[in-house]
C-alpha atoms as a PDB file:
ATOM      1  CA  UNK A   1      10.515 174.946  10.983  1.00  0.00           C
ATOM      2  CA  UNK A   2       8.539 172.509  13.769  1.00  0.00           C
ATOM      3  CA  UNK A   3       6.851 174.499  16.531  1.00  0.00           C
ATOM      4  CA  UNK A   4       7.313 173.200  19.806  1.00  0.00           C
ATOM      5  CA  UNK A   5       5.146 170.902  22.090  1.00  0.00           C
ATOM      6  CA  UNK A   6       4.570 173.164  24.836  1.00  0.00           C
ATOM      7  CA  UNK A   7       4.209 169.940  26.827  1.00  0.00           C
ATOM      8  CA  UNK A   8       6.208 167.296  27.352  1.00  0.00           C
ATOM      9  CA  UNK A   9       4.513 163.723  28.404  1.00  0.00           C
ATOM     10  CA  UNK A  10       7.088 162.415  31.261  1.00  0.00           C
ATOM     11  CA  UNK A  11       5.992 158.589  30.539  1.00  0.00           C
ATOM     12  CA  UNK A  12       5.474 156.505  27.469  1.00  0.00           C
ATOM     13  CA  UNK A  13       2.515 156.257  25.952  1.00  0.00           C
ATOM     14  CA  UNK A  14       0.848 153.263  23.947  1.00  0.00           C
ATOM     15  CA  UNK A  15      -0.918 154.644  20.769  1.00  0.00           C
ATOM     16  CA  UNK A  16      -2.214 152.638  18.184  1.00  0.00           C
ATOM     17  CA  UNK A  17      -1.637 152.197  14.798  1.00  0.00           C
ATOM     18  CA  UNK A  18      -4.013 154.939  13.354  1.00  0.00           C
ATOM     19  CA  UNK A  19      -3.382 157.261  16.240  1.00  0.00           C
ATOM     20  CA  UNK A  20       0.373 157.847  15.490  1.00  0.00           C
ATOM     21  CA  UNK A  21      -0.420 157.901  11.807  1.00  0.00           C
ATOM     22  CA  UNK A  22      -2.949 160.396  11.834  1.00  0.00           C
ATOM     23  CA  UNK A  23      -0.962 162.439  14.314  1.00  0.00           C
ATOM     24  CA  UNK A  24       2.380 161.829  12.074  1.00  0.00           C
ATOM     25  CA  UNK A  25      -0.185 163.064   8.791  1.00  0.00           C
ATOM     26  CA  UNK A  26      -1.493 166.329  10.439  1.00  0.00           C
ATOM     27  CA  UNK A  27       2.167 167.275  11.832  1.00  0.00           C
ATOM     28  CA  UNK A  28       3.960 166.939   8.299  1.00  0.00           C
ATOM     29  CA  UNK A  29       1.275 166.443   5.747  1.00  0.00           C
ATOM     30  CA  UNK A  30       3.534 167.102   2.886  1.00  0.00           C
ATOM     31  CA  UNK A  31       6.927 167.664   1.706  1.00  0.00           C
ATOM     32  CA  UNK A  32       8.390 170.925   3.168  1.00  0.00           C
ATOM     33  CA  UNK A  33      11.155 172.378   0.625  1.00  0.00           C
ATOM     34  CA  UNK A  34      14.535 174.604   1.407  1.00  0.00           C
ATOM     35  CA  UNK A  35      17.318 176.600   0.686  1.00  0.00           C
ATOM     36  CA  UNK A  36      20.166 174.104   1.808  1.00  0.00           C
ATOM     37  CA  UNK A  37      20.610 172.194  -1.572  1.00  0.00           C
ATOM     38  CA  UNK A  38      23.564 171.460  -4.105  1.00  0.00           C
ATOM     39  CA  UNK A  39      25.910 172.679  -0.585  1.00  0.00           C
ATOM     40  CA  UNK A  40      28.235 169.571  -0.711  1.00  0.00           C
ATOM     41  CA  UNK A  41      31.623 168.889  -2.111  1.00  0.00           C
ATOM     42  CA  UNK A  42      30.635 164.782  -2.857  1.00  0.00           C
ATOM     43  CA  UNK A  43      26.466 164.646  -2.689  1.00  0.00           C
ATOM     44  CA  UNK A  44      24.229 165.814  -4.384  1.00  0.00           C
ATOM     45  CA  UNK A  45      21.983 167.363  -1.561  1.00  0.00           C
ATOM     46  CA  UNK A  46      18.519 168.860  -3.717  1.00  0.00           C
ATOM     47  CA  UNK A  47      15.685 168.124  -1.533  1.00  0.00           C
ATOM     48  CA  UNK A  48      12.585 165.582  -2.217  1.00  0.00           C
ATOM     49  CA  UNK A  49      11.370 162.740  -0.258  1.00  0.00           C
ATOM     50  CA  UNK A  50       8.807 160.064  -1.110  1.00  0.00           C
ATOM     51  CA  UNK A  51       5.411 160.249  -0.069  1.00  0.00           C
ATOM     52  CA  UNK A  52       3.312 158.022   2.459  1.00  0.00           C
ATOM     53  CA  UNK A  53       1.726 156.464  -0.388  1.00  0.00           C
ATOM     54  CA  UNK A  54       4.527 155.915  -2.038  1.00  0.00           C
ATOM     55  CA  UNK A  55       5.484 154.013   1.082  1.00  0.00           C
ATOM     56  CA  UNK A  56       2.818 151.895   1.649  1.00  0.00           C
ATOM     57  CA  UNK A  57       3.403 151.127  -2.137  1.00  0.00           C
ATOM     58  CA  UNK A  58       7.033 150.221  -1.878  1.00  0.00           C
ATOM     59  CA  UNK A  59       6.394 148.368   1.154  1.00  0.00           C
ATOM     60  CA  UNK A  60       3.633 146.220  -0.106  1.00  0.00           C
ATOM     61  CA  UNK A  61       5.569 145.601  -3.819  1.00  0.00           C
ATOM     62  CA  UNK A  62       8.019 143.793  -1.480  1.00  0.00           C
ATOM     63  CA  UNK A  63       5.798 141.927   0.349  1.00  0.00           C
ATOM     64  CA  UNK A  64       6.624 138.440  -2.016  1.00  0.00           C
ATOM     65  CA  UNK A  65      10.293 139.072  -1.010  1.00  0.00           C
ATOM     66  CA  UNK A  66       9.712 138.454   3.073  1.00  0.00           C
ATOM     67  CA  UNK A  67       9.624 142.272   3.320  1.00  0.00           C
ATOM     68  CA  UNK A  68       8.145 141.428   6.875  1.00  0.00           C
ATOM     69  CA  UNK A  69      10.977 139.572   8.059  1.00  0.00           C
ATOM     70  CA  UNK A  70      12.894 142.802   8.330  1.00  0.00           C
ATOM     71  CA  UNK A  71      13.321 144.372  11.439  1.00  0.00           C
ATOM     72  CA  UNK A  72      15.439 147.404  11.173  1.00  0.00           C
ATOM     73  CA  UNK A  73      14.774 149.916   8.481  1.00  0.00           C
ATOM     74  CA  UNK A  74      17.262 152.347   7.370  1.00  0.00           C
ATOM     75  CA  UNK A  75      17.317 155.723   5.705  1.00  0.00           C
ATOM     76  CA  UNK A  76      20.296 156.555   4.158  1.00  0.00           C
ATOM     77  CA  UNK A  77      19.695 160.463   3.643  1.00  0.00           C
ATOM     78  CA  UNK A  78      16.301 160.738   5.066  1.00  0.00           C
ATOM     79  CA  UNK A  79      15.914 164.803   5.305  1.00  0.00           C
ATOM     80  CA  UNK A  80      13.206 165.334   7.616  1.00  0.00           C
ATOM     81  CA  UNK A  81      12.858 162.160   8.517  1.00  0.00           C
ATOM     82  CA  UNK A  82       9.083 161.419   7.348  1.00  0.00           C
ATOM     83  CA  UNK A  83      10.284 158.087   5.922  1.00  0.00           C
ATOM     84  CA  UNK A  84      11.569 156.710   9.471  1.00  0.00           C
ATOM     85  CA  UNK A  85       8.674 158.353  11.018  1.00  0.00           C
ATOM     86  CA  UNK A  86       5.875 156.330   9.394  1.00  0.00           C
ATOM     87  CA  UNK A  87       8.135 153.009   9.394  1.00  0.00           C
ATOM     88  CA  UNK A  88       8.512 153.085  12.883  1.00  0.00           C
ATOM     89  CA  UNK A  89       4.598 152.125  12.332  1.00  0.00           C
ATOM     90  CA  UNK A  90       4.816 148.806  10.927  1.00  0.00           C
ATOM     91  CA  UNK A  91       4.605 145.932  13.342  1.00  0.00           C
ATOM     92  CA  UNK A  92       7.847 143.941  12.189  1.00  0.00           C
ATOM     93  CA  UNK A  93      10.057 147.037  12.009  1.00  0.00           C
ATOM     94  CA  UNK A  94      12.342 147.145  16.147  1.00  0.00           C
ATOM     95  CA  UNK A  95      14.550 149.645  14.592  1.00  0.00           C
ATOM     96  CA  UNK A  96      13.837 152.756  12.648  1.00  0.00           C
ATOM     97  CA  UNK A  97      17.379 154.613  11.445  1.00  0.00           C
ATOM     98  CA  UNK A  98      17.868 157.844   9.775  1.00  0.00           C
ATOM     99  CA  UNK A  99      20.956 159.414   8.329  1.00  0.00           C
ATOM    100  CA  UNK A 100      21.259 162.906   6.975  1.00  0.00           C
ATOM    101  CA  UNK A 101      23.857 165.117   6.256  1.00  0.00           C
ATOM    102  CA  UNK A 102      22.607 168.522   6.346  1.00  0.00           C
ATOM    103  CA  UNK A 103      22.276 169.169   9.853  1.00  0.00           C
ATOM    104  CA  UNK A 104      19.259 171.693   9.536  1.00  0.00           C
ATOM    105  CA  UNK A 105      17.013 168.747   8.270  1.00  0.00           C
ATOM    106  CA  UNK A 106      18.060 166.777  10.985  1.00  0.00           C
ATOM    107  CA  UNK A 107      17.141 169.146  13.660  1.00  0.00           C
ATOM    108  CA  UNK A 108      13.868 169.295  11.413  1.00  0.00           C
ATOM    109  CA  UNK A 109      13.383 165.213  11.980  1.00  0.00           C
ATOM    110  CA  UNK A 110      14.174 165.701  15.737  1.00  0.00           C
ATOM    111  CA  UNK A 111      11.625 168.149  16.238  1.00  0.00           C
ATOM    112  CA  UNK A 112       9.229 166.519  14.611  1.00  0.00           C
ATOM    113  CA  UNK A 113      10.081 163.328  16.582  1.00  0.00           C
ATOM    114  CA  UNK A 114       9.874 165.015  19.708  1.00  0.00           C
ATOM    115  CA  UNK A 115       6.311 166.666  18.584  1.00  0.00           C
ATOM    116  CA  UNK A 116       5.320 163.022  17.877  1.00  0.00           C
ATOM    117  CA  UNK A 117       5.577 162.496  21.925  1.00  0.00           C
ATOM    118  CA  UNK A 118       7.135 159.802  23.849  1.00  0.00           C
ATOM    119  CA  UNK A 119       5.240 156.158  23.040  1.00  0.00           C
ATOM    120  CA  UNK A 120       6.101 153.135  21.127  1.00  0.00           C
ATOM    121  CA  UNK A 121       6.806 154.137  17.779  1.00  0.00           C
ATOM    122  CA  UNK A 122       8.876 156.620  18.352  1.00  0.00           C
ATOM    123  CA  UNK A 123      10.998 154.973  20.898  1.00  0.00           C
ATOM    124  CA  UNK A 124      12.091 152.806  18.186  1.00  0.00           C
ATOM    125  CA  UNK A 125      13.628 155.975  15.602  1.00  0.00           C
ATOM    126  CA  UNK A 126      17.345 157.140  15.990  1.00  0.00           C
ATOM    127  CA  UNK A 127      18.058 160.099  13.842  1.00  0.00           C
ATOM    128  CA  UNK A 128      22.318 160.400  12.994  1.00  0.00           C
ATOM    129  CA  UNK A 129      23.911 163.564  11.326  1.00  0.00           C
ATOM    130  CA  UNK A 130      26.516 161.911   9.308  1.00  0.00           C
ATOM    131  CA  UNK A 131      28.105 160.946   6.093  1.00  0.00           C
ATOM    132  CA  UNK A 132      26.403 158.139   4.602  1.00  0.00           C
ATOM    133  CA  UNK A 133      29.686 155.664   4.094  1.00  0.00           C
ATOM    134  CA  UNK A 134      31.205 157.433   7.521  1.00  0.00           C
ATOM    135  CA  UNK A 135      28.220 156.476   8.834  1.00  0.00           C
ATOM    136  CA  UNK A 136      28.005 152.441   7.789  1.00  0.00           C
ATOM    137  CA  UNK A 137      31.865 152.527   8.711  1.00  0.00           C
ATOM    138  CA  UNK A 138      31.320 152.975  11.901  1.00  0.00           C
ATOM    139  CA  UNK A 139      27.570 151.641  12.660  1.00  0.00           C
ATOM    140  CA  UNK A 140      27.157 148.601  14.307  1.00  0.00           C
ATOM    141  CA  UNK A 141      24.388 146.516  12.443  1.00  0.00           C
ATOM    142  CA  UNK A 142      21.999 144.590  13.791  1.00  0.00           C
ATOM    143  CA  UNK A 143      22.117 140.684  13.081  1.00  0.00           C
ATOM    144  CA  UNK A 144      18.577 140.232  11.410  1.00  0.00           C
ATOM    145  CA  UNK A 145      17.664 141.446   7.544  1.00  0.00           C
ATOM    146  CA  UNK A 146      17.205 144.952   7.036  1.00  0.00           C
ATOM    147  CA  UNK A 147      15.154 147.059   4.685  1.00  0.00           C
ATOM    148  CA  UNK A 148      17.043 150.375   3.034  1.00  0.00           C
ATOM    149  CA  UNK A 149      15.990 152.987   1.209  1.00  0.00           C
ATOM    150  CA  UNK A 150      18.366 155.372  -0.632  1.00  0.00           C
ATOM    151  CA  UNK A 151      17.144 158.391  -2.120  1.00  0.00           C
ATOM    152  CA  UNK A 152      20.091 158.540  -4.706  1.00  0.00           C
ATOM    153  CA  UNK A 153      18.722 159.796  -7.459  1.00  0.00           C
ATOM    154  CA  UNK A 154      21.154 162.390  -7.763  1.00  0.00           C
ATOM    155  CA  UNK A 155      24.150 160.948  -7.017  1.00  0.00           C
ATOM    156  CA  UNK A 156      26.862 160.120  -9.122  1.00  0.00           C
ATOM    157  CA  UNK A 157      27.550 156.636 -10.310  1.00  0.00           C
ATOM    158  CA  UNK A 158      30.662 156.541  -8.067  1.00  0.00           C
ATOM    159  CA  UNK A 159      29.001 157.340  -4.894  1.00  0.00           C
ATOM    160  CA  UNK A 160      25.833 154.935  -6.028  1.00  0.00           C
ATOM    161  CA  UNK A 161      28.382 152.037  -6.267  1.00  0.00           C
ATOM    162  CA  UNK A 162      30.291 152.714  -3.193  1.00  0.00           C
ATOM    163  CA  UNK A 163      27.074 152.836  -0.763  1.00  0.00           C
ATOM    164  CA  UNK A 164      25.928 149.854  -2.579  1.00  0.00           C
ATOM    165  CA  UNK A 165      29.153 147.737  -2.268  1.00  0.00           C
ATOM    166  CA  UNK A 166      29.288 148.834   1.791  1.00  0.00           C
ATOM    167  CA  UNK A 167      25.807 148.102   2.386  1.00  0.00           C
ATOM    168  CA  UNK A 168      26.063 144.771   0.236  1.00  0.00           C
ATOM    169  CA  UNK A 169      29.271 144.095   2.900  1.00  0.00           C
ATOM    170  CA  UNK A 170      27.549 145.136   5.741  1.00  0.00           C
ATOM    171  CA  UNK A 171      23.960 144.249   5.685  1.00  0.00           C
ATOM    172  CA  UNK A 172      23.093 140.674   7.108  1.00  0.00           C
ATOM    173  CA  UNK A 173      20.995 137.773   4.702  1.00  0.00           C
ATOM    174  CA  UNK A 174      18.329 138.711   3.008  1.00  0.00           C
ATOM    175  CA  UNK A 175      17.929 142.381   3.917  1.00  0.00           C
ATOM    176  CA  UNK A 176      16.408 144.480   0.981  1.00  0.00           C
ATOM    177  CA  UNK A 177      17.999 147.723  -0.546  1.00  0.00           C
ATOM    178  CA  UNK A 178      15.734 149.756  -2.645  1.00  0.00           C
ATOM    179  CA  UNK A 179      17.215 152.911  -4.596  1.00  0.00           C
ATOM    180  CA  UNK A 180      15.598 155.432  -6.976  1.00  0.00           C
ATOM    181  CA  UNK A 181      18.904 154.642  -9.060  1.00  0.00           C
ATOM    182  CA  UNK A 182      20.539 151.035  -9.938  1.00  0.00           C
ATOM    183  CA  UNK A 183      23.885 150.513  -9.251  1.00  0.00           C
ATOM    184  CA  UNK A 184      26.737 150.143 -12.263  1.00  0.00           C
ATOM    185  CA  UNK A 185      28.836 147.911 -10.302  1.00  0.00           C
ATOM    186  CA  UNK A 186      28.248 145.531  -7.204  1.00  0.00           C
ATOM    187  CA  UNK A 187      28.897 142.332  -6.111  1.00  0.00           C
ATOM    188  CA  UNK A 188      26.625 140.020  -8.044  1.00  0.00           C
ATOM    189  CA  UNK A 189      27.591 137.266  -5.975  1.00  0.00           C
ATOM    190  CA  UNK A 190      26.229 138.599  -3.145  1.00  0.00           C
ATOM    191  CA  UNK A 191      23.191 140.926  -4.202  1.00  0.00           C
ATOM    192  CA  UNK A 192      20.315 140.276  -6.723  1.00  0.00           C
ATOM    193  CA  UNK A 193      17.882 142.748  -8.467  1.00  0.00           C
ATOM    194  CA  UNK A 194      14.623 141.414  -6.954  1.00  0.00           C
ATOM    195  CA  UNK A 195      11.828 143.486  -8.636  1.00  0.00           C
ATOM    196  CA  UNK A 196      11.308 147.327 -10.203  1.00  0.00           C
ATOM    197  CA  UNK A 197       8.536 149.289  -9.842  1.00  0.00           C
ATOM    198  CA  UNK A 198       7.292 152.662  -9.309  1.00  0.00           C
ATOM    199  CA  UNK A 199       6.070 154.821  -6.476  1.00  0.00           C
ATOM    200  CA  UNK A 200       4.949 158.560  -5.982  1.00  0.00           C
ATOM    201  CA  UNK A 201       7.415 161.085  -4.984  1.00  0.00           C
ATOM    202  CA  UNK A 202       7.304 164.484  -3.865  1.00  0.00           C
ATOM    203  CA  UNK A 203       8.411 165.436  -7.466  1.00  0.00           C
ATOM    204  CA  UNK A 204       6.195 163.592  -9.555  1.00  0.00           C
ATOM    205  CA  UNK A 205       3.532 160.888  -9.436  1.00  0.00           C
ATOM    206  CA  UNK A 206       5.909 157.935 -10.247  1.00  0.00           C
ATOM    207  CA  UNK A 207       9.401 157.377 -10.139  1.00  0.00           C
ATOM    208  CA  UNK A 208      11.153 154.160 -10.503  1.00  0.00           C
ATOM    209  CA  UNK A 209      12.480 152.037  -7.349  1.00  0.00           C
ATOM    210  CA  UNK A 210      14.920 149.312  -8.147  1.00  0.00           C
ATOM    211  CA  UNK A 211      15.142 147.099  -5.367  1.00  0.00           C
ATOM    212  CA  UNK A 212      18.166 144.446  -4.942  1.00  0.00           C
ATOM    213  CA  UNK A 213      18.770 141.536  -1.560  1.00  0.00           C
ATOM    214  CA  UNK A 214      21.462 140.434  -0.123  1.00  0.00           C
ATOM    215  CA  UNK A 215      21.902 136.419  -0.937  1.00  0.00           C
ATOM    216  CA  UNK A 216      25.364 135.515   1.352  1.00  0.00           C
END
């Protein structure tokens, strides 16, 4: 899908902000659609991702919440890997993790990593192929807050409330999950709905985002 750098920088480099961004931009403008969907036994797997304004939008609705205090962000089925991609951008973010099941998109968010160049936003994105609960299962997470982003919206209720519950386990102190479906059942105790709103997607101009944090 990605062509090829057909060189390879040996060293690091230090970009700034705009520079990755506009390089990120002009490599994957826009949401690129497939054939792989509705393939799996437990997910729902029809493509669509959100936007980049739709992230700057969820990540400044957030910003009364200590959004910034988050230092890992996490993609919990992030296709192509866009979302990771630009997050990697933001100052506060060390960590930028994507998972994805269908193993063609992946290779689609490596490539485009790898297009992207060695420098210091990319150094800080890990891509996995895996089941999303598999995944949390096994991951060893980072002691400071997170901020996750599940494009559920066509999941069931059952698998909704299970990566919920695990991430509500999981997921230190005040790290932020944000969903484009609520959960039916969690673990009030532990997680409150902080704020709804609504964001551009690659489907239409605004979809909701519920977003819930983790009060241990």
């Amino acid at each position: 899908m990605f062509k090829t750098r057909s060189k390879h920088r040996k060293r690091k480099q230090t970009l700034k902000n705009n520079q990755y961004l506009n390089h990120l931009v002009k490599l994957y403008p826009h949401t690129q659609y497939d054939s792989y969907s509705g393939q799996h036994p437990v997910y729902n797997t029809t493509y669509g991702e959100m936007n980049y304004h739709g992230m700057n939008s969820m990540f400044s609705n957030l910003q009364d919440h200590n959004v910034k205090q988050c230092k890992t962000f996490m993609d919990l089925g992030c296709g192509r890997g866009s979302i990771c991609l630009y997050m990697a951008s933001k100052p506060n973010i060390k960590n930028s993790i994507g998972v994805e099941l269908v193993k063609e998109r992946l290779d689609d968010a490596i490539q485009l990593k790898n297009n992207l160049g060695k420098n210091n936003y990319t150094s800080k994105i890990q891509f996995h192929n895996d089941d999303i609960i598999q995944f949390l299962d096994n991951q060893d997470i980072h002691p400071h807050p997170h901020l996750v982003w599940i494009s559920n919206l066509l999941f069931g209720d059952e698998v909704t409330n299970q990566v919920y519950n695990k991430l509500i386990d999981k997921l230190p102190n005040q790290s932020i999950i944000c969903s484009s479906r609520q959960p039916s059942e969690y673990d009030t105790s532990k997680c409150q709905q902080i704020k709804n709103f609504e964001v551009p997607m690659s489907w239409t101009n605004s979809s909701p985002v519920y977003s819930y944090q983790i009060v241990k």
